[in-house]
Each structure stands twice: as C-alpha cells, then as structure tokens.
N, C-alpha and C. Protein backbone atom coordinates (compact mmCIF):
# COMPACT_ATOMS: atom_id res chain seq x y z
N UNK A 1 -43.62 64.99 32.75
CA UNK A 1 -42.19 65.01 32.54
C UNK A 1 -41.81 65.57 31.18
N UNK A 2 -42.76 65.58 30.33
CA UNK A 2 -42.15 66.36 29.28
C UNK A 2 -42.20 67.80 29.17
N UNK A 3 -42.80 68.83 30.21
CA UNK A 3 -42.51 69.93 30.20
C UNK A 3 -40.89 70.21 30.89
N UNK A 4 -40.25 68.68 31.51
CA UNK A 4 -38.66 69.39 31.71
C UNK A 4 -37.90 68.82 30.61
N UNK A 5 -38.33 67.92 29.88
CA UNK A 5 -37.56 67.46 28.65
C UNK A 5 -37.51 69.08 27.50
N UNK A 6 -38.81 69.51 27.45
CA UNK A 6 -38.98 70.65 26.59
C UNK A 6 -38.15 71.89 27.24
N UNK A 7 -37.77 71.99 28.25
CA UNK A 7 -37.22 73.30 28.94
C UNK A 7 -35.85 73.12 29.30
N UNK A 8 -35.14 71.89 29.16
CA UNK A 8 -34.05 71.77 29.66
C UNK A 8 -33.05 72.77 28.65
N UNK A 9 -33.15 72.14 27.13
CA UNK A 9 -32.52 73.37 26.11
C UNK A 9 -32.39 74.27 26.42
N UNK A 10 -33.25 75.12 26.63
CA UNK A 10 -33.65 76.68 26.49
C UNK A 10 -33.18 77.41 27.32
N UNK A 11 -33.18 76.22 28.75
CA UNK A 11 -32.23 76.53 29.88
C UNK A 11 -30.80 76.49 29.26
N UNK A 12 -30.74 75.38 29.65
CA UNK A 12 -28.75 74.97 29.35
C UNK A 12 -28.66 76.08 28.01
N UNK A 13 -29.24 76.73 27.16
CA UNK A 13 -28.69 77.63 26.30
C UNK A 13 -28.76 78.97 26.60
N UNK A 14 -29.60 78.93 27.50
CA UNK A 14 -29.56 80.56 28.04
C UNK A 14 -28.89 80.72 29.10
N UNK A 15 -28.49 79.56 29.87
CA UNK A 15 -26.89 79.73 31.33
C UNK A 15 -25.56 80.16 30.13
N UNK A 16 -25.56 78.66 29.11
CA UNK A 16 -24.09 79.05 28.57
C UNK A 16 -24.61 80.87 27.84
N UNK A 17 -25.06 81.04 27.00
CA UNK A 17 -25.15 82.58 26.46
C UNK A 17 -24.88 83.55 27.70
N UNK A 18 -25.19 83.14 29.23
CA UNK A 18 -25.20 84.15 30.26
C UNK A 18 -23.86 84.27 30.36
N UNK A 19 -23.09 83.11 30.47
CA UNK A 19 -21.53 82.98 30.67
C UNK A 19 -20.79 83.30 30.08
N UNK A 20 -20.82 83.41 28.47
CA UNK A 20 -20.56 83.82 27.34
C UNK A 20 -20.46 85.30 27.43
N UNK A 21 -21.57 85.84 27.90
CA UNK A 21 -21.38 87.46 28.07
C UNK A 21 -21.02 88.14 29.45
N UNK A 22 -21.01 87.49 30.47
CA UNK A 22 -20.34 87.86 31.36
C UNK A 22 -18.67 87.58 31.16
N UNK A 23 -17.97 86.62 30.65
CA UNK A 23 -16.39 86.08 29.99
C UNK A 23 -16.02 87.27 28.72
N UNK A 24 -17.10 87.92 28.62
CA UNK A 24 -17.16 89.29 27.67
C UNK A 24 -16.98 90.48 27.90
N UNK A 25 -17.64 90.40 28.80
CA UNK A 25 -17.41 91.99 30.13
C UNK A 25 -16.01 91.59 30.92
N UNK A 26 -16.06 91.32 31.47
CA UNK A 26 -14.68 90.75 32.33
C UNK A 26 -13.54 90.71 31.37
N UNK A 27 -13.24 90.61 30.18
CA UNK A 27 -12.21 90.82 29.40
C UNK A 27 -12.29 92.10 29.44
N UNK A 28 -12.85 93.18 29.36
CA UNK A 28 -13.11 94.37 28.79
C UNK A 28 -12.30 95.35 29.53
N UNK A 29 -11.28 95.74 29.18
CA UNK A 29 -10.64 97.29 30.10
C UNK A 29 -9.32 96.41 30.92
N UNK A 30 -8.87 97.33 31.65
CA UNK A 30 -7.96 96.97 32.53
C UNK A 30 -6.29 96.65 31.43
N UNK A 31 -5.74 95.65 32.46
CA UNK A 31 -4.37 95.13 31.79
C UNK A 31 -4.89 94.83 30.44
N UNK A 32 -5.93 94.34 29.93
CA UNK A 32 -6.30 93.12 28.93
C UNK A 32 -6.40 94.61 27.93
N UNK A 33 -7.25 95.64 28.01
CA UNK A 33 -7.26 96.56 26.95
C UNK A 33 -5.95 96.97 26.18
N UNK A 34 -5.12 97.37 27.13
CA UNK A 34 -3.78 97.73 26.75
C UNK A 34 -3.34 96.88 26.28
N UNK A 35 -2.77 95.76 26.18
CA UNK A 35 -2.45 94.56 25.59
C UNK A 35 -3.23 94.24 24.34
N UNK A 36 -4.49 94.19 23.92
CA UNK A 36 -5.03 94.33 22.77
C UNK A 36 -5.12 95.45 22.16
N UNK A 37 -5.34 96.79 22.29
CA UNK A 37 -4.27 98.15 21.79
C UNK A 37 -3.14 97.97 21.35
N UNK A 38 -2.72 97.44 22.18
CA UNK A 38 -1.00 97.78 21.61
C UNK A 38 -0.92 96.18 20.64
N UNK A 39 -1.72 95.16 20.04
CA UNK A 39 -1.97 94.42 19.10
C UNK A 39 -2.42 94.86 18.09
N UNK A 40 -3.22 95.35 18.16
CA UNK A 40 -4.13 96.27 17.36
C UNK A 40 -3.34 97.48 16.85
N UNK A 41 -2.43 98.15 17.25
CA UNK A 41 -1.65 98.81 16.96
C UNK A 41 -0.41 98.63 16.04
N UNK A 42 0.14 97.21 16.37
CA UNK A 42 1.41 96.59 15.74
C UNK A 42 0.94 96.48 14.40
N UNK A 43 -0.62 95.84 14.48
CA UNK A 43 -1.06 95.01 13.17
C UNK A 43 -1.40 96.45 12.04
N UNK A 44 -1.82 97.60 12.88
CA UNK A 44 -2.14 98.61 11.73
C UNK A 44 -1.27 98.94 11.31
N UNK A 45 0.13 99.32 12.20
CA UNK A 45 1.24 99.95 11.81
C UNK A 45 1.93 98.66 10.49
N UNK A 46 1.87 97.18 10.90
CA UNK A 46 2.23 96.25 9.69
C UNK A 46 1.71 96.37 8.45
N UNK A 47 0.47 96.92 8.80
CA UNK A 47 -0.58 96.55 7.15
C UNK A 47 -0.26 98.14 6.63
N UNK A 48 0.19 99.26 7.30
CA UNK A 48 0.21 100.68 6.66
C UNK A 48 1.99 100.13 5.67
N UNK A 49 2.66 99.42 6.37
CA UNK A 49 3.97 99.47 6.24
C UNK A 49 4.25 98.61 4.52
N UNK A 50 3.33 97.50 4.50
CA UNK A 50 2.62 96.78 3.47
C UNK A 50 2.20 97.70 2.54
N UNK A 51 1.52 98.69 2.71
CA UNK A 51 0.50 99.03 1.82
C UNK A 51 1.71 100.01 1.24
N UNK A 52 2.58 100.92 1.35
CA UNK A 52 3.20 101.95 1.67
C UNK A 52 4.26 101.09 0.71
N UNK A 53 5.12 99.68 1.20
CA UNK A 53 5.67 99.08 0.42
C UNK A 53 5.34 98.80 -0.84
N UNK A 54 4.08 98.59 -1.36
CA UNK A 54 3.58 97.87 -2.21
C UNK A 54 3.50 99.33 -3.29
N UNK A 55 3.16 100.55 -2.40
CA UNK A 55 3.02 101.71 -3.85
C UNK A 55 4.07 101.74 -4.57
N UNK A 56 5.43 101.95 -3.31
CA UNK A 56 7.24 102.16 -3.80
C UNK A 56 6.89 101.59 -4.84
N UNK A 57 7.03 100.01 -4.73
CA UNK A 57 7.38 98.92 -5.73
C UNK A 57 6.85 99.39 -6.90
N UNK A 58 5.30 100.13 -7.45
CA UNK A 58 4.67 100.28 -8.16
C UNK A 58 4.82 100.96 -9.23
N UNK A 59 5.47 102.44 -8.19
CA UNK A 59 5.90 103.87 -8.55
C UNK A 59 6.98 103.43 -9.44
N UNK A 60 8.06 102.87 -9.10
CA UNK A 60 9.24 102.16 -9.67
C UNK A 60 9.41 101.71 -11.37
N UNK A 61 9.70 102.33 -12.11
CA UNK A 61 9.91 101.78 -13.50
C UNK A 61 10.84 100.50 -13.58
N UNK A 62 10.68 99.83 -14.14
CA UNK A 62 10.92 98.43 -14.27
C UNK A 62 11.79 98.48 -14.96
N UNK A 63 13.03 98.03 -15.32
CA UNK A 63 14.48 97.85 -15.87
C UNK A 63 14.59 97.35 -16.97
C-alpha cells in the first residue's frame, strides 16, 4: 500500500496541470481573443496617452 500512498501526488498533480492546460487552450481564439485585444488595446492606448501627458507637462516652463 505504500506504492499508492507514493503515487497518489504525482497523480492528482499531473490531472490538475492536465486541466490547467487544456482551460488554456480553450480560452485561446474565438469571441475571447477579440475581447482581450480590444483590452489590450485600451490599456496601450491609456499608458501611450500617460506617457505623452507626462512629456507636455515636462516640456512646459514653470511660472
């Protein structure tokens, strides 16, 4: 009985890791791509808009 005490781990960690990467693939493409694109998109266009703000301010002689 202790070769299923020793194997049970290795199991139960290599089903969840199987599930883990199949819940990985199955996100991948479809409705779900476009929807994280167009996230991915908002957030670059925010941080260019940031960065772009932050030179103005810089460029700016101080009063």
């Amino acid at each position: 009985m202790e070769y299923v005490s020793a194997l049970v781990p290795p199991v139960v960690m290599a089903a969840l890791f199987i599930g883990v990467i199949v819940t990985m693939v199955k996100s991948q493409g479809g409705a779900n791509k476009t929807k994280e694109d167009a996230v991915v998109d908002a957030t670059l266009a925010r941080a260019e808009q940031t960065r772009q703000a932050g030179q103005v301010s810089q460029d700016r002689p101080v009063s």
